[in-house]
Protein backbone atom coordinates (compact mmCIF):
# COMPACT_ATOMS: atom_id res chain seq x y z
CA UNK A 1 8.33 7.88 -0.77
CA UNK A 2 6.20 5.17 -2.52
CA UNK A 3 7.44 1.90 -3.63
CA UNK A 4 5.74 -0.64 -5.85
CA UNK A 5 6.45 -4.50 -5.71
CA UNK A 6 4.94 -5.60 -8.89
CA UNK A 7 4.32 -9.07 -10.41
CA UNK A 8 1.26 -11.09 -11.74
CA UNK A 9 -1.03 -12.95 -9.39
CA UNK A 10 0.55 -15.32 -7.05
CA UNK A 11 3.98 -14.30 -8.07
CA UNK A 12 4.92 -13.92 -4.22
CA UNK A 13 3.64 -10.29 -3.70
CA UNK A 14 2.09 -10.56 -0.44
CA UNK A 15 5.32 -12.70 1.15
CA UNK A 16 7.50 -9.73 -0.08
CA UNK A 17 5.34 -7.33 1.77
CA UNK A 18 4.45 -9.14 5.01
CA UNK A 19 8.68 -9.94 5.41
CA UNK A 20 9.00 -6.07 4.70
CA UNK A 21 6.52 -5.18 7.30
CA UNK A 22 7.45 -7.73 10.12
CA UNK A 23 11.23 -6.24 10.00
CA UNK A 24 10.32 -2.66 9.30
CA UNK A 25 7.96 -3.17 12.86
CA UNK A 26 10.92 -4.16 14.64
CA UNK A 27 13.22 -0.93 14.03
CA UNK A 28 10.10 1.77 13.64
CA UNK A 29 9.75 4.65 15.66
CA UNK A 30 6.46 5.40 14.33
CA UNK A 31 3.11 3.29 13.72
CA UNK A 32 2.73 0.91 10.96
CA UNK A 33 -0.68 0.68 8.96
CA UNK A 34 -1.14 -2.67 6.52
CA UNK A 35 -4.46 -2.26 4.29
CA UNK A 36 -5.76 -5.53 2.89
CA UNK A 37 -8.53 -6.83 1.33
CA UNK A 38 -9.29 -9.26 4.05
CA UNK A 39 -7.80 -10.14 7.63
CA UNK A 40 -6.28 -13.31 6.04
CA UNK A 41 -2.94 -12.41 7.10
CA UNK A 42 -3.55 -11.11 10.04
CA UNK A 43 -1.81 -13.73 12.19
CA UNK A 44 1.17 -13.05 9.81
CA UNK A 45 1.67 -9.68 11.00
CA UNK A 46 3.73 -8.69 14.53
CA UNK A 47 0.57 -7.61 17.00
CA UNK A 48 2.62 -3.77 16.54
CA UNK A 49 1.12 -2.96 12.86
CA UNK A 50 -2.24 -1.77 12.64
CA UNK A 51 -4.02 -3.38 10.02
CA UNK A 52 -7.51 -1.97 8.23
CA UNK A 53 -9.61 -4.37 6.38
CA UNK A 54 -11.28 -2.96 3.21
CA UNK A 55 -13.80 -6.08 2.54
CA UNK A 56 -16.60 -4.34 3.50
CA UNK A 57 -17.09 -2.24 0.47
CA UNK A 58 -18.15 1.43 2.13
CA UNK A 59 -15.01 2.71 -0.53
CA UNK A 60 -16.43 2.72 -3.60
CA UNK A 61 -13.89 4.33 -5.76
CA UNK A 62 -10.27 5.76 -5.75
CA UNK A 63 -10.91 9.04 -4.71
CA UNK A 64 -12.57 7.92 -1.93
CA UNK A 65 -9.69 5.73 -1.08
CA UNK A 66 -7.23 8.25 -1.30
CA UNK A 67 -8.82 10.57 0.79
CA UNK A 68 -9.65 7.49 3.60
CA UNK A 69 -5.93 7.24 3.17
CA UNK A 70 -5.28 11.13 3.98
CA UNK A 71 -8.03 10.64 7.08
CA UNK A 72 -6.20 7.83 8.69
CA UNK A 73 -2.75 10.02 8.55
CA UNK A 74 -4.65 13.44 9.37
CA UNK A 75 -6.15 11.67 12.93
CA UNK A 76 -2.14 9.76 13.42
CA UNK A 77 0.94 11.51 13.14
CA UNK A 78 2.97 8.91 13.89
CA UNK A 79 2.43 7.05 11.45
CA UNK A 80 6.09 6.17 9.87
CA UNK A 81 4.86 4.03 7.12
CA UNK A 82 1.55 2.58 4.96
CA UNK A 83 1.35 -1.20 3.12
CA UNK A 84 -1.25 -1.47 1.03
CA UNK A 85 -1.77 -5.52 -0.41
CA UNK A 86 -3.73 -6.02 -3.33
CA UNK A 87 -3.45 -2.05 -4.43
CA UNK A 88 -5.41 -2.17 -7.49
CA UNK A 89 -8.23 -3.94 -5.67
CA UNK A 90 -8.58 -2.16 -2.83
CA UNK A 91 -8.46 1.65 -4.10
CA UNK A 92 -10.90 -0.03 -7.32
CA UNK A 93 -7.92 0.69 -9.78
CA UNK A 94 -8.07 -2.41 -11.86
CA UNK A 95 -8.03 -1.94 -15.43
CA UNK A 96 -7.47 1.89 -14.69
CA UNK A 97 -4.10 4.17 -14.42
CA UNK A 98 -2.80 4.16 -11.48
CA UNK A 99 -0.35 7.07 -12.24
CA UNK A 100 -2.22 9.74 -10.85
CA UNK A 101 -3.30 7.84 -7.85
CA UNK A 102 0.62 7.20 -7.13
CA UNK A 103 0.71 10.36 -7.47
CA UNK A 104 -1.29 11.40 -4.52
CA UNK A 105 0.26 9.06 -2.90
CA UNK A 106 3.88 10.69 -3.25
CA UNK A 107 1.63 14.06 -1.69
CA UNK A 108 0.41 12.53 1.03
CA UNK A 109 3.78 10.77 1.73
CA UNK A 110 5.06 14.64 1.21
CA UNK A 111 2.71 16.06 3.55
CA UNK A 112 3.22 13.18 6.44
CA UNK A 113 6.66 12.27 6.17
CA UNK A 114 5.09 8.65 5.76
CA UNK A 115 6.27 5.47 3.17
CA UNK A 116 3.96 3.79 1.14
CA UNK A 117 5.02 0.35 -0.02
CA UNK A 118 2.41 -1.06 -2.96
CA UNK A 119 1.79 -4.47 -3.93
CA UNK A 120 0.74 -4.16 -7.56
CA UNK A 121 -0.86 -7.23 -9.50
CA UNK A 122 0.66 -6.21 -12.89
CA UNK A 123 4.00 -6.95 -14.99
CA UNK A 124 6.48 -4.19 -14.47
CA UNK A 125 6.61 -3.77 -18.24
CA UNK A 126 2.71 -2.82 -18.30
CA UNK A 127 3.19 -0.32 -15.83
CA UNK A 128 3.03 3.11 -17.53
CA UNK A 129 6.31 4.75 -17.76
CA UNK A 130 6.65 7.52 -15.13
CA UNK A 131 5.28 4.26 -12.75
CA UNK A 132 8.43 2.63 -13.33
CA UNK A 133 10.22 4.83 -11.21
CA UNK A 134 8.62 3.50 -7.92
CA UNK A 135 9.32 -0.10 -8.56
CA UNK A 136 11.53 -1.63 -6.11
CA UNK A 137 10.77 -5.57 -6.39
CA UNK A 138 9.45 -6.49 -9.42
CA UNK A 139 8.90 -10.62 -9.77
């Protein structure tokens, strides 16, 4: 399954996602991955979720994101469930569709038998239709 919490910048995105992540950690029989754009939050985070820093620019676009995605859940099967903060900037989707990068997503999540939970810098009502779907906070 893949969720989106959408809303403009500094709408309250990230506070969703970290509350999301610190009680999902506590009832998880699996890992927990966060992906951010920097380790700003990582003192935010229980010391049980993994979290991957993307600031050092070796992804370059969102293919290559989505398949770093499908290599960190080929090498851990235990993985129960993926946060990605600041989507659009970290898989290099802003200004683009997103819908068929969701859409490898929902694969992947297939696949795994993982959740992804999104934060998404954009309005719901800009998201393209079949996006809408996936929203489950929208501020």
């Amino acid at each position: 399954m893949v969720q989106l919490i959408v809303g403009r910048k500094g709408k309250g995105k990230t506070k969703h996602l970290l509350d999301q992540v610190n009680s999902d950690v506590k009832t998880a029989n699996g890992n927990i991955v966060y992906l951010d754009k920097n380790a700003k939050h990582m003192y935010e985070l229980s010391n049980r979720v993994r979290l991957v820093e993307l600031s050092n620019g070796f992804l370059k676009n969102a293919d290559q994101f989505i398949g770093f995605v499908a290599g960190i859940l080929s090498s851990d099967h235990d993985i129960e469930k993926m946060f990605f903060d600041s989507f659009l900037k970290i898989a290099h989707l802003e200004g683009k569709d997103i819908s068929p990068y969701v859409k490898s997503l929902e694969t992947l999540s297939q696949l795994f038998d993982v959740n992804f939970v999104l934060s998404v810098s954009m309005d719901e009502n800009e998201l393209p239709e079949d996006m809408k779907q996936y929203v489950m906070i929208s501020l």
